[in-house]
Protein backbone atom coordinates (compact mmCIF):
# COMPACT_ATOMS: atom_id res chain seq x y z
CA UNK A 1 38.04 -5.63 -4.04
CA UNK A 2 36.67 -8.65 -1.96
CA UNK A 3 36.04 -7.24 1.53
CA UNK A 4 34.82 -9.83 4.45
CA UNK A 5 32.42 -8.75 7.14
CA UNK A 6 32.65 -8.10 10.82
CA UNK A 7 31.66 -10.64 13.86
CA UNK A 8 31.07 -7.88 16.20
CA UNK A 9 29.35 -10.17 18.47
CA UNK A 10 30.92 -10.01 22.11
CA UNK A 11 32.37 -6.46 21.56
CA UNK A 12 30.70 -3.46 23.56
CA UNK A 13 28.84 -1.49 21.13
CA UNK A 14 30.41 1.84 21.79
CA UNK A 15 33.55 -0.31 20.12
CA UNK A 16 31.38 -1.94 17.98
CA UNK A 17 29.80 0.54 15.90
CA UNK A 18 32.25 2.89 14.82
CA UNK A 19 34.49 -0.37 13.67
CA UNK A 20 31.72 -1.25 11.68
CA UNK A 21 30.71 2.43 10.41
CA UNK A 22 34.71 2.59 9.46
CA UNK A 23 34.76 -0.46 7.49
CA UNK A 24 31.07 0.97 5.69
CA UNK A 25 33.04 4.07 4.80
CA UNK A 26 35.91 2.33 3.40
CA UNK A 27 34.47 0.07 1.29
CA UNK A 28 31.72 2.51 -0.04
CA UNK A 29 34.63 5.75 -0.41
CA UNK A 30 34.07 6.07 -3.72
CA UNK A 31 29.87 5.04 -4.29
CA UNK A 32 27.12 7.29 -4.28
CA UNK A 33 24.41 5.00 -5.54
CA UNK A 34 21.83 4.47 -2.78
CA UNK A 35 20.83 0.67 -3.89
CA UNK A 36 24.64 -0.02 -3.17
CA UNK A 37 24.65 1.77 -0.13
CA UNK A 38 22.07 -0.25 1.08
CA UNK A 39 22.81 -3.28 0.10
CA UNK A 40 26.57 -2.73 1.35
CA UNK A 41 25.60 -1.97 4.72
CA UNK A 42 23.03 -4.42 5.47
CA UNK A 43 25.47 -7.30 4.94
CA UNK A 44 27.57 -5.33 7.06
CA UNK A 45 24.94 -4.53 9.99
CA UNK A 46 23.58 -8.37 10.00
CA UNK A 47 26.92 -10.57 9.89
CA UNK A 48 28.23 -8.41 12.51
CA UNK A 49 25.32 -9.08 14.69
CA UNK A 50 23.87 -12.21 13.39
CA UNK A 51 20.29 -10.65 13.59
CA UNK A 52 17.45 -12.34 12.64
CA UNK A 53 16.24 -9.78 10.14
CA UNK A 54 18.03 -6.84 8.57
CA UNK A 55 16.88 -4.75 6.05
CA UNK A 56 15.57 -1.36 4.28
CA UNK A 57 12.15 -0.20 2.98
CA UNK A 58 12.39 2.38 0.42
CA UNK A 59 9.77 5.40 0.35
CA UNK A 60 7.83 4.59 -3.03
CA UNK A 61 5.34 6.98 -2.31
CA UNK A 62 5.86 9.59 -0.06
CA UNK A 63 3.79 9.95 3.15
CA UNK A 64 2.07 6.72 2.05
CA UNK A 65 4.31 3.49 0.99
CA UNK A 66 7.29 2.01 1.83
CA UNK A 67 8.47 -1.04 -0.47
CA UNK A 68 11.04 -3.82 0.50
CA UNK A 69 15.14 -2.81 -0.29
CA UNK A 70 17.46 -4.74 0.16
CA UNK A 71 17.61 -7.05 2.88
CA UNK A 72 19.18 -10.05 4.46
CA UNK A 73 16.81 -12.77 6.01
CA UNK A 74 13.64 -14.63 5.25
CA UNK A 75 11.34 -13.02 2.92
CA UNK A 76 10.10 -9.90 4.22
CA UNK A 77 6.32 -7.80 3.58
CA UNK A 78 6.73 -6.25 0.44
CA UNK A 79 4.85 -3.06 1.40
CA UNK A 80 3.96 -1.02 4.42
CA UNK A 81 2.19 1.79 4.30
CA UNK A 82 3.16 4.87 6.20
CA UNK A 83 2.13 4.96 9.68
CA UNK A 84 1.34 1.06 10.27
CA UNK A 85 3.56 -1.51 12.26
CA UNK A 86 6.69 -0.11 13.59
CA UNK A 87 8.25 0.60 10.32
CA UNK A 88 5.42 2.70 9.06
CA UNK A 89 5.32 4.77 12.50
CA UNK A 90 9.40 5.74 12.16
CA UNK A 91 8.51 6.64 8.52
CA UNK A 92 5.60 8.60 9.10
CA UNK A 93 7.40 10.42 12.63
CA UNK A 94 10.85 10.47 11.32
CA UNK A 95 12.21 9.01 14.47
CA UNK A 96 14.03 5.63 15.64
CA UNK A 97 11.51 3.54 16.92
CA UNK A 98 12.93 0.35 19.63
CA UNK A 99 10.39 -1.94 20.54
CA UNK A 100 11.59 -4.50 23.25
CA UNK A 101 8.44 -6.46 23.02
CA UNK A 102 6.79 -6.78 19.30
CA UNK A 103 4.23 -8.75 21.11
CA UNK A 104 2.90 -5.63 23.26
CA UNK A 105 3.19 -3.21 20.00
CA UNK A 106 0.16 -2.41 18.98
CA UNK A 107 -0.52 -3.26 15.08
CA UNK A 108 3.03 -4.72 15.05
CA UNK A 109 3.38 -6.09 11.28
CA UNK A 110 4.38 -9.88 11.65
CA UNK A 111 6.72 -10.73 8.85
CA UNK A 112 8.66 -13.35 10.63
CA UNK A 113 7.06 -14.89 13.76
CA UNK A 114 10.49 -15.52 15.01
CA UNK A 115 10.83 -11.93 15.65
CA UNK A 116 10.64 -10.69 19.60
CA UNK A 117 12.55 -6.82 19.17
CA UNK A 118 12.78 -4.42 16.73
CA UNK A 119 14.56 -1.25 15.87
CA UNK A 120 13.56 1.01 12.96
CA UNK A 121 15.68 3.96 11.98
CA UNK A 122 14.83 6.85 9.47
CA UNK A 123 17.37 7.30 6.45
CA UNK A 124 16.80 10.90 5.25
CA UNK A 125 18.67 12.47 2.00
CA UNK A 126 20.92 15.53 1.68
CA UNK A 127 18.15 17.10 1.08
CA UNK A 128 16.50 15.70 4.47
CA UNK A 129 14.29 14.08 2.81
CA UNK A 130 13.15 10.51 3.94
CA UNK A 131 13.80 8.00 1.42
CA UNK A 132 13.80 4.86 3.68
CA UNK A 133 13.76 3.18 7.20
CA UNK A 134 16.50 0.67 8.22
CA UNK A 135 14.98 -2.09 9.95
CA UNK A 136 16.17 -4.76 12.46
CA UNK A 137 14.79 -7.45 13.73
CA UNK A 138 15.80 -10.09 16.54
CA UNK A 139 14.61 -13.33 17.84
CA UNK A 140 14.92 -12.10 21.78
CA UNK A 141 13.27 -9.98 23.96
CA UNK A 142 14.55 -5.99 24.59
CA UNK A 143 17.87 -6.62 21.79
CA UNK A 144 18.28 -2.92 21.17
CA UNK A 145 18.74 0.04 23.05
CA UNK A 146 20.15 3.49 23.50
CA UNK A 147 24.13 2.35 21.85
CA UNK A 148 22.39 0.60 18.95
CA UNK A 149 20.26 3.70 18.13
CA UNK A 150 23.60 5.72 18.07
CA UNK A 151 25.08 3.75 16.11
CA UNK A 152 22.58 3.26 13.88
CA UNK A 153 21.59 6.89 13.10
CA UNK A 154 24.81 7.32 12.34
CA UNK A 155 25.92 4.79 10.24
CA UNK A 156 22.57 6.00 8.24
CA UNK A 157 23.97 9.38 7.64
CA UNK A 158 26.27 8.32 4.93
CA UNK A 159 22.64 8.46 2.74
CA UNK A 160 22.86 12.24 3.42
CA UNK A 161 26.08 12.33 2.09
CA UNK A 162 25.60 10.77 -1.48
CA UNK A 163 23.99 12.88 -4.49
């Protein structure tokens, strides 16, 4: 099946994001395997928005590491532990963490100077476990907000869906 991404660009996000989370459920109907999963949507999330970073860190050890997934963008830290830089916080709290400023976060974990804004979303299991954070970086100032949190967190409960 060759499937083609999304320019969402231009489109309000209340449009935006269920026209993406559609075409994530579509094309992953029949896959349970998280690697997939991830990999699937993060093409999907970053040609849509032509972000500067997108990409997951996996839980390798709970309530200590996270280690790079799959991602789209320059080369990214390969681990962050739990409860550093704004991944690490969102892992350690279980929440979506938006940072409009990286600059004025404190221990913010500079992978790509580029970056100005961040969001970090938890991805939690059927079980409701956490097994990664979905992570989203952009080159301006205050990129994400309220719509892109919604549509995030739920575009990230298809993990708790999957065996």
């Amino acid at each position: 099946m060759a499937e083609s991404t999304l320019d969402l660009r231009g489109i309000p996000l209340a449009e935006a994001y269920p026209e993406l989370s559609n075409q994530a459920a579509y094309i992953l109907e029949a896959i349970d395997d998280p690697v997939a999963g991830m990999s699937t949507i993060v093409a999907l999330i970053h040609h849509a928005f032509a972000h500067l970073w997108t990409g997951f860190y996996r839980v390798a050890e709970p309530q200590k590491m996270l280690r790079i997934g799959p991602y789209q963008g320059t080369v990214g830290c390969l681990e962050i532990p739990f409860g550093k830089g704004v991944c690490g916080i969102a892992a350690a709290e279980g929440r979506t963490v938006i940072v409009d400023d990286v600059s004025l976060f404190p221990g913010h974990i500079t992978c790509d100077a580029r970056s100005r804004s961040e969001i970090v979303v938890p991805v939690f299991d059927r079980s409701g476990h956490l097994t990664a954070v979905l992570d989203i970086d952009s080159d301006q100032i205050g990129a994400f907000g309220d719509e892109d949190r919604a549509g995030l967190e739920n575009m990230m409960k298809w993990f708790g869906g999957i065996s």
